[in-house]
Structures are given as structure tokens and as C-alpha cells.
C-alpha atoms as a PDB file:
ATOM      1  CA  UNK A   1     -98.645  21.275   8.684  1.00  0.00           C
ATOM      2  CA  UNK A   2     -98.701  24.917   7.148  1.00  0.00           C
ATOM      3  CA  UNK A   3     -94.953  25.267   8.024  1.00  0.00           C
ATOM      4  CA  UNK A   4     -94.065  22.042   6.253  1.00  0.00           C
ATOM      5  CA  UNK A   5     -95.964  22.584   3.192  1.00  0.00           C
ATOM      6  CA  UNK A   6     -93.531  25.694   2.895  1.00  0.00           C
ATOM      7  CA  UNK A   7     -90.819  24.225   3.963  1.00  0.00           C
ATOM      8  CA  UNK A   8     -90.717  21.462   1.490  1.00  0.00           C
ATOM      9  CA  UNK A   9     -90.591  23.285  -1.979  1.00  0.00           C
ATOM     10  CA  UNK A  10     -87.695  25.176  -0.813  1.00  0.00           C
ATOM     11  CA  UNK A  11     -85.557  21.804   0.666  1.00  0.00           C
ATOM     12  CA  UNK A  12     -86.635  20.542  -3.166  1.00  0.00           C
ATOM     13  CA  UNK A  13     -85.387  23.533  -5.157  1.00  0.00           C
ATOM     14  CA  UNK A  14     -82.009  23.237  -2.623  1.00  0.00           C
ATOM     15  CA  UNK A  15     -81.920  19.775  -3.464  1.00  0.00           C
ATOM     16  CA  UNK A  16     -82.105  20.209  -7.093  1.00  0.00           C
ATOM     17  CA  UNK A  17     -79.838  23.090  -7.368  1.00  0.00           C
ATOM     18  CA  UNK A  18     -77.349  20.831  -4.964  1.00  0.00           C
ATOM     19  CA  UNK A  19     -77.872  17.834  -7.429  1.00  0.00           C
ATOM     20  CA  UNK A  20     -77.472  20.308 -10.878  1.00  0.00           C
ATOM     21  CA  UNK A  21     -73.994  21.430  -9.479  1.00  0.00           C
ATOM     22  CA  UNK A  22     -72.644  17.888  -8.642  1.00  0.00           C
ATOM     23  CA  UNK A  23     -73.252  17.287 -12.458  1.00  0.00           C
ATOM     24  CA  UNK A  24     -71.455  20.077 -13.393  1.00  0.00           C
ATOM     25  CA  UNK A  25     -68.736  19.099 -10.991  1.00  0.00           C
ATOM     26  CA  UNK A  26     -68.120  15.819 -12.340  1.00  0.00           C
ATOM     27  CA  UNK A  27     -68.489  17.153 -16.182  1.00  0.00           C
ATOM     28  CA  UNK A  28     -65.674  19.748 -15.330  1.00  0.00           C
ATOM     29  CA  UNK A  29     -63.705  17.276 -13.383  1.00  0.00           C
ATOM     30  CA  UNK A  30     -63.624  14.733 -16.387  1.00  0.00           C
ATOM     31  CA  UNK A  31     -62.681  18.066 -18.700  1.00  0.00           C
ATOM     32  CA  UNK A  32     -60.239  18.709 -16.415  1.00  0.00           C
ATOM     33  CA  UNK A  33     -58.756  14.980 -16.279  1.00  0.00           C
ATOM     34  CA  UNK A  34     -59.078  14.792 -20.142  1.00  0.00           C
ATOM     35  CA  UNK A  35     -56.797  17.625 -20.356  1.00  0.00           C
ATOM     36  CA  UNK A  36     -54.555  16.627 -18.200  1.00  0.00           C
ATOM     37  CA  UNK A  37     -53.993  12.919 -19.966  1.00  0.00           C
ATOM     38  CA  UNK A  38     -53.739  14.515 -23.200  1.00  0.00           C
ATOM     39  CA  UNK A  39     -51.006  16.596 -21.712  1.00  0.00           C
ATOM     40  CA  UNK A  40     -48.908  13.784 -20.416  1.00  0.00           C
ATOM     41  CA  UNK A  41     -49.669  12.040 -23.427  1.00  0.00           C
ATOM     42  CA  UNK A  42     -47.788  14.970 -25.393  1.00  0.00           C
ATOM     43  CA  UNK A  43     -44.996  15.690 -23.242  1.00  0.00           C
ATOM     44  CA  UNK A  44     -44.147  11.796 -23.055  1.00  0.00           C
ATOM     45  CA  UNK A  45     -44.397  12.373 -27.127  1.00  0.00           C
ATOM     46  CA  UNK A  46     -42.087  15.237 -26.810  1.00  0.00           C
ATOM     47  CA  UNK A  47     -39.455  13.374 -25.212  1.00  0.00           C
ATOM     48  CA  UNK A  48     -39.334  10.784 -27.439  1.00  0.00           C
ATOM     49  CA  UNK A  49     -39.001  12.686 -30.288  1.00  0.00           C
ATOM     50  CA  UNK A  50     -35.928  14.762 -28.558  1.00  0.00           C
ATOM     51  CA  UNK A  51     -34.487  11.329 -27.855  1.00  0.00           C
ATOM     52  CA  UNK A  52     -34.656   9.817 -31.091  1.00  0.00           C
ATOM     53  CA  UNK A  53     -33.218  13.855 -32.307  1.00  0.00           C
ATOM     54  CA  UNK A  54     -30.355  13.222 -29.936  1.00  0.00           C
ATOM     55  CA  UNK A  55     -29.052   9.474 -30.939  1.00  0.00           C
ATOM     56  CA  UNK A  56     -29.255  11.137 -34.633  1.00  0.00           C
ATOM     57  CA  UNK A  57     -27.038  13.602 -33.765  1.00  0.00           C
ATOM     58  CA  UNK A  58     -24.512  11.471 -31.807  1.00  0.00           C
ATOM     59  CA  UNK A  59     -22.439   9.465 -34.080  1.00  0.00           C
END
């Protein structure tokens, strides 16, 4: 019973630290997704813009 008693705040501060990281996992992960969208957003701007530059130019 002892044994348990000890056991079990340290499975609940391993659980917590466990459950703390997944957060910042998924915060960092939807950072990182952000970023990339906004990216791809831009370079799909980018090569609009050079395509529009380009029938311009070409009479």
C-alpha cells in the first residue's frame, strides 16, 4: 500500500508533464501549418502577378 502511495504522485506528475507537451505539440503543429498555408498562399500570389507581368510584356 506504502509502495503505491509513492508510486502514484510520480505516474501523475508523468502524466501531466506527458499531457503539457501534447499541448505544446499541437500549438506548434498549427504554427507550423499556419506558416506553411500562408506560404503557398504567397507563392500562388507570386505567380500570378509574374503571369499577368508576362502577357503585359508580350504584345
Amino acid at each position: 500500500m506504502a509502495a503505491v502511495l509513492s508510486v502514484a504522485p510520480l505516474f501523475g506528475l508523468v502524466g501531466f508533464a506527458l499531457h503539457t507537451l501534447w499541448v505544446v505539440t499541437i500549438v506548434v503543429l498549427a504554427l507550423g501549418l499556419g506558416y506553411v498555408l500562408a506560404n503557398a498562399r504567397q507563392d500562388r500570389r507570386e505567380i500570378i502577378e509574374q503571369r499577368e507581368e508576362d502577357a503585359e510584356r508580350t504584345p
